[in-house]
Protein backbone atom coordinates (compact mmCIF):
# COMPACT_ATOMS: atom_id res chain seq x y z
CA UNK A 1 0.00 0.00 0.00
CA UNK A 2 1.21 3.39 -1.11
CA UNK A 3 1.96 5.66 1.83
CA UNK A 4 0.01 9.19 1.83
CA UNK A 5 1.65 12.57 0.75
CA UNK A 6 1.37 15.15 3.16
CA UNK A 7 1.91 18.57 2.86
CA UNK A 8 2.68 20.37 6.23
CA UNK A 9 1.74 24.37 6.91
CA UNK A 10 3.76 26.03 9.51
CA UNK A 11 5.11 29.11 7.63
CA UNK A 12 6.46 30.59 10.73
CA UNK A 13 7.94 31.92 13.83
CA UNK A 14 10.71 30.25 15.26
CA UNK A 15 9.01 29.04 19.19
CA UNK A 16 5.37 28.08 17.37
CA UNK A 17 7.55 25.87 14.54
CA UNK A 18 9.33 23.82 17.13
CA UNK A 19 5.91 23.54 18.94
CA UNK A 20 5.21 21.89 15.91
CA UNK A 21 7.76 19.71 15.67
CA UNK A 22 6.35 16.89 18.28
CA UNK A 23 2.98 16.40 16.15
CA UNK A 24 4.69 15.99 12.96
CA UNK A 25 6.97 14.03 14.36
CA UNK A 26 4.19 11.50 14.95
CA UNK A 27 3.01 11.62 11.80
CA UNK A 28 6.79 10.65 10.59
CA UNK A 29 6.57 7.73 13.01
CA UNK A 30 3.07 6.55 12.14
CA UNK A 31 4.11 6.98 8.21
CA UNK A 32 7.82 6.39 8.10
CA UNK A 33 7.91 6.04 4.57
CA UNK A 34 5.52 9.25 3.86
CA UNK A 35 6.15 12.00 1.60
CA UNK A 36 6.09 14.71 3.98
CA UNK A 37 7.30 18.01 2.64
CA UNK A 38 7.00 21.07 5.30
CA UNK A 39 5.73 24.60 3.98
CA UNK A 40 7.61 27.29 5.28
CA UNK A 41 9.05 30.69 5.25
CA UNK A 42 12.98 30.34 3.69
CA UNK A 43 14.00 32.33 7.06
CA UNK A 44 13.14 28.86 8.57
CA UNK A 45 14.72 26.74 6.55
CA UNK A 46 17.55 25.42 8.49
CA UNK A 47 15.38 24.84 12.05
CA UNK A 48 12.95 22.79 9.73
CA UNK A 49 15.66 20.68 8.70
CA UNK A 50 17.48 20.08 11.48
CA UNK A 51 14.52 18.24 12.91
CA UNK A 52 15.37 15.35 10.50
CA UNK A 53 11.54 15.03 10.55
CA UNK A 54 10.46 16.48 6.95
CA UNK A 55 11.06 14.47 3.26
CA UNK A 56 11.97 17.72 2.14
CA UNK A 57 11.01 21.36 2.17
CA UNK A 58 8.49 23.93 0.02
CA UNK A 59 10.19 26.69 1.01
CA UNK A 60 8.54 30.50 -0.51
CA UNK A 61 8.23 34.02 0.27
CA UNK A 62 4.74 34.01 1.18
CA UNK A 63 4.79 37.97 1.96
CA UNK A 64 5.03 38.84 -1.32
CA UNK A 65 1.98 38.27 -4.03
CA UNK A 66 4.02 37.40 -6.71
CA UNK A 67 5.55 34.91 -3.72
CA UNK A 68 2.35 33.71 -2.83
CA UNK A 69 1.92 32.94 -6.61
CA UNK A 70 4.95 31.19 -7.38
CA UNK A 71 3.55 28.67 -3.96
CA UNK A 72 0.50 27.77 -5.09
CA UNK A 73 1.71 27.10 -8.30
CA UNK A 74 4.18 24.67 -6.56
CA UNK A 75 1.74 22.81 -4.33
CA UNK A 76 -0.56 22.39 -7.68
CA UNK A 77 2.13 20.19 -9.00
CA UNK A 78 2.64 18.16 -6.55
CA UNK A 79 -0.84 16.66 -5.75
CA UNK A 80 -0.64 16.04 -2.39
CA UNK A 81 -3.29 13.57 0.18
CA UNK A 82 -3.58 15.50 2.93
CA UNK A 83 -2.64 18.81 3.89
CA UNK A 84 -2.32 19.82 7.79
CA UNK A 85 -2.41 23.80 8.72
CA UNK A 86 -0.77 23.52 12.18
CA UNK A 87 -0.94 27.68 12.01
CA UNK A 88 -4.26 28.36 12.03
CA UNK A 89 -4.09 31.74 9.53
CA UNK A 90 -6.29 33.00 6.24
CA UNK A 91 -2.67 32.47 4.77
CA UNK A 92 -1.83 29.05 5.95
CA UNK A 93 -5.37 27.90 5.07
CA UNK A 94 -5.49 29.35 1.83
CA UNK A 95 -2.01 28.06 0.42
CA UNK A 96 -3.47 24.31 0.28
CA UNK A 97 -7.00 25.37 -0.78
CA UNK A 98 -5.52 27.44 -3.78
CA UNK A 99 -3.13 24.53 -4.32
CA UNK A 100 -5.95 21.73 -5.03
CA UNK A 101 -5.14 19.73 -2.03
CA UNK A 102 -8.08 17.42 -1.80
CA UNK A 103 -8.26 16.85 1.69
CA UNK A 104 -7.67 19.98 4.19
CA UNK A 105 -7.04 19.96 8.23
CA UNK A 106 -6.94 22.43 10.53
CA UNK A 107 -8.65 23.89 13.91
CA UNK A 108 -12.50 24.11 14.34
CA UNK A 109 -13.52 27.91 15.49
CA UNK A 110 -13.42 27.09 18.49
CA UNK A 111 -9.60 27.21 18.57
CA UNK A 112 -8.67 29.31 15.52
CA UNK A 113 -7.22 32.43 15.65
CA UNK A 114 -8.85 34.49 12.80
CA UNK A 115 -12.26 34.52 12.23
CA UNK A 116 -13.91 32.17 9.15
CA UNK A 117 -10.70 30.53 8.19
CA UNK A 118 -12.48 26.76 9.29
CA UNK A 119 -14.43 27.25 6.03
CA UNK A 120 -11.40 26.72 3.56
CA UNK A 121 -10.84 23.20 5.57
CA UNK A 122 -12.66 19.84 4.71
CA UNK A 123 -11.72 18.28 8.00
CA UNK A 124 -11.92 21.13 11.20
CA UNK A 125 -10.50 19.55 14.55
CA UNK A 126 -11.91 20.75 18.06
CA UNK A 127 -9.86 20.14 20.35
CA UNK A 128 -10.07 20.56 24.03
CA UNK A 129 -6.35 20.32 24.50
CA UNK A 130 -4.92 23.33 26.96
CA UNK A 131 -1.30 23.37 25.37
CA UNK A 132 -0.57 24.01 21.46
CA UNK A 133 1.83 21.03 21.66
CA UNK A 134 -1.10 18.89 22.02
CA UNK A 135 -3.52 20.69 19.78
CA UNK A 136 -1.27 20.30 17.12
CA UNK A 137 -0.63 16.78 17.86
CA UNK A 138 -5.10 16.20 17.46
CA UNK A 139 -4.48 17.73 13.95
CA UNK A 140 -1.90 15.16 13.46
CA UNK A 141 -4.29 12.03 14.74
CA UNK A 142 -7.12 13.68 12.52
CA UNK A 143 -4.33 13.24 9.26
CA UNK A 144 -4.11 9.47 10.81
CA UNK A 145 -0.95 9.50 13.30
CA UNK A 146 -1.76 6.72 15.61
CA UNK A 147 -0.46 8.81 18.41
CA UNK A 148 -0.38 12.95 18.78
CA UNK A 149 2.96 13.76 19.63
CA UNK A 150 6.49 11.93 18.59
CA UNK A 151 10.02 12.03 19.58
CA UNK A 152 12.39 14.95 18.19
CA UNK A 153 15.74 15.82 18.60
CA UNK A 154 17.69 18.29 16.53
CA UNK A 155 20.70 18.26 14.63
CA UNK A 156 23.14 21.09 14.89
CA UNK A 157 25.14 21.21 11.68
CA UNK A 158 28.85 20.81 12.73
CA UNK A 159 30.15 23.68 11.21
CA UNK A 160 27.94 25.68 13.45
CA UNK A 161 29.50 23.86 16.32
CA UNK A 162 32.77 24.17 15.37
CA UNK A 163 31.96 28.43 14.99
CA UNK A 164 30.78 28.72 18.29
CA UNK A 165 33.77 26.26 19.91
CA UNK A 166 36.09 28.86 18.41
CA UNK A 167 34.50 31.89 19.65
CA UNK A 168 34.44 31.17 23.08
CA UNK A 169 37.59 29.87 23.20
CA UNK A 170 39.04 32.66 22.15
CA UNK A 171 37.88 34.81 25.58
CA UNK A 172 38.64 31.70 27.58
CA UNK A 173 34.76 30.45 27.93
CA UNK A 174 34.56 26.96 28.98
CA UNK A 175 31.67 27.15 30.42
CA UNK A 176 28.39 29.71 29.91
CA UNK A 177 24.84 30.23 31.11
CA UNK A 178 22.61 31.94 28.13
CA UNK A 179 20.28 34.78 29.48
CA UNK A 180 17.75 35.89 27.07
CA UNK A 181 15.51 38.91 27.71
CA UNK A 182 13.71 39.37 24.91
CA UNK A 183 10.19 38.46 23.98
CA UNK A 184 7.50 38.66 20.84
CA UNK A 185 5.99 41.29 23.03
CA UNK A 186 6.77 43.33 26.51
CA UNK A 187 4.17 41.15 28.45
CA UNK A 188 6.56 38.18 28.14
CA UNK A 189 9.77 40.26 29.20
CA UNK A 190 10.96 39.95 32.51
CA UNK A 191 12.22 43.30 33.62
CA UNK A 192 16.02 43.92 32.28
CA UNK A 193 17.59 45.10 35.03
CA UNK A 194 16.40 41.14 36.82
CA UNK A 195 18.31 39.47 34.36
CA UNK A 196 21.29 41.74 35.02
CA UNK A 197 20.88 41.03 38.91
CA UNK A 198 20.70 37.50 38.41
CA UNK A 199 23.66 37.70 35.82
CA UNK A 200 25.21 39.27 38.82
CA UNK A 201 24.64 36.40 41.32
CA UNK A 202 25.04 33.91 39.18
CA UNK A 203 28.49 34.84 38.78
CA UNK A 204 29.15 35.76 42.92
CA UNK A 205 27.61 31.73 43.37
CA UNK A 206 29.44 30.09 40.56
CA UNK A 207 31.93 31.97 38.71
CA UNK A 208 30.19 30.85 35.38
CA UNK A 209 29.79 33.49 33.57
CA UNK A 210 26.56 34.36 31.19
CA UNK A 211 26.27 35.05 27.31
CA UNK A 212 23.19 37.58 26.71
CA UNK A 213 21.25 36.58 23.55
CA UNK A 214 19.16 39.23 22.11
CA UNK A 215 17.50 39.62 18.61
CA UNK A 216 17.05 42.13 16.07
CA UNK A 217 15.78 46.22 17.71
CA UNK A 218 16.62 44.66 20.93
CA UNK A 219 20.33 46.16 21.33
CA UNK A 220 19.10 48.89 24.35
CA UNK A 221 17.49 45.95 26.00
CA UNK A 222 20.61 43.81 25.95
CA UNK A 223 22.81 46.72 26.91
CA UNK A 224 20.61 47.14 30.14
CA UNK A 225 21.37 43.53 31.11
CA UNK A 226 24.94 44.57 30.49
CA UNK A 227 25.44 47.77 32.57
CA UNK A 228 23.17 45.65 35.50
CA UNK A 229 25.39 42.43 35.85
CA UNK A 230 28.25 44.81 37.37
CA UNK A 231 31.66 43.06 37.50
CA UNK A 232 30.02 39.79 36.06
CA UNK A 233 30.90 40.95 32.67
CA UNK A 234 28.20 39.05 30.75
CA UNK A 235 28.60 38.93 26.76
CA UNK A 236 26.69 39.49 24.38
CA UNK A 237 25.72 37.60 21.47
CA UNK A 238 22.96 38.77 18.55
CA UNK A 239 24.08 35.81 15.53
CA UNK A 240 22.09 33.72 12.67
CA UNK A 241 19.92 31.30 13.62
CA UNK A 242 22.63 28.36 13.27
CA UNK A 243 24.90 30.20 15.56
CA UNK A 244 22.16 30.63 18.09
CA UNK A 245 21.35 26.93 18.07
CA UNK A 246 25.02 25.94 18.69
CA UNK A 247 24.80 28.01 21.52
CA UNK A 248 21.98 26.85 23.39
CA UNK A 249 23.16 23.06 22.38
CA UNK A 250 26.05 23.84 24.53
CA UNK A 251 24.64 26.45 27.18
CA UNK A 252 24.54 24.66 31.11
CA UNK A 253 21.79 26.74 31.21
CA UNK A 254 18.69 28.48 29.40
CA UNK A 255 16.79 31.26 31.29
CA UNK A 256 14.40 33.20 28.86
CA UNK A 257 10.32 34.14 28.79
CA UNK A 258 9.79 33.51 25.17
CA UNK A 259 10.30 30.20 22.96
């Protein structure tokens, strides 16, 4: 028996894709020999692939109509089962409808996020589940996963590694705790100056000293951090998404608010 051909919708951000990862990862497991090709912004490409979880990737600027376009066109060709919209969005839903994919998941109204977008869907999920891990993995046992949520563990290509070995070699970093202040919006941010103090005691306790991780407009934030941690001298650290990922792979320690 032929296995199915799914197409899977998460175009972005970085936490709500890995929150993904688990419930496609059961579909893998349920259907190891499954076409399963993961539609996604190209900023994303190299997270999506270093779950190992994917057959390959349908990759497209979706922000752009002549982008938007060039994806439909794409999915047309393909003639996929089963598509599963794990994000929920006029967008996301759209893609899959446009694209002639016969049978379409995604949330009830219940749980969606903009208003109508159930109506592009031929199969609509309710779920009752509190956590977006496990409402993503009921879209996954409505596409026929035999369990909602599978094992993942991601791959961080060496030369990655071997980039962020280097660097903290050179300042005589053995061994780091990441702080990272940031969020998607203030209500998730811990106050900056409280990552500076704990940057600060963390250092007083154990001598291990901390690497601040902050994103794109978030340079004043990371400089309060900074001028907080007094004589802890944390660094700071704003790389590429591969960089980033070699750091936390090696990091004793993670404290952040936002995925």
């Amino acid at each position: 028996m032929t296995e199915p051909r799914f197409l899977v919708v998460r175009l972005s951000s970085l936490g709500d894709i890995v929150h993904t990862f688990p419930a496609v990862a059961a579909l893998r497991e349920t259907f190891p020999q499954a076409e399963i090709s993961w539609l996604t912004h190209p900023r994303w490409n190299l997270l999506v692939e270093s779950s190992g979880i994917p057959s390959r990737l349908l990759a497209g600027d979706t922000k752009s109509l002549s982008g938007l376009f060039e994806t439909v066109s794409r999915i047309r060709v393909e003639h996929y089962d089963a598509a599963i919209d794990y994000q929920g969005l006029w967008k996301s839903a759209g893609l899959p409808f446009l694209g002639g994919v016969k049978t379409r998941i995604g949330y009830s109204r219940e749980t969606i996020r903009e208003f109508g977008v159930p109506v592009l869907y031929t199969k609509s999920v309710k779920t009752t589940a509190v956590h977006i891990v496990a409402q993503n993995g009921d879209l996954s046992l409505a596409a026929g996963a035999r369990k909602s949520i599978g094992n993942v563990t991601l791959r961080v290509p060496e030369q990655f590694e071997e980039s962020n070995r280097a660097r903290w070699k050179q300042v005589g970093l053995q061994r780091y705790i990441v702080l990272s202040p940031g969020g998607g919006w203030r209500s998730k941010s811990w106050p900056a100056e409280r990552y500076g103090a704990l940057c600060s005691k963390i250092y007083e306790l154990s001598g291990i000293r901390c690497v601040i991780n902050y994103g794109p407009h978030e340079e004043s934030l990371a400089g309060i951090v900074q001028q907080s941690s007094g004589r802890a001298l944390p660094l700071l650290f704003n790389e590429d998404l591969g960089s980033l990922m070699a750091l936390l792979q090696n990091a004793a320690l993670l404290v952040g608010g936002d995925t």
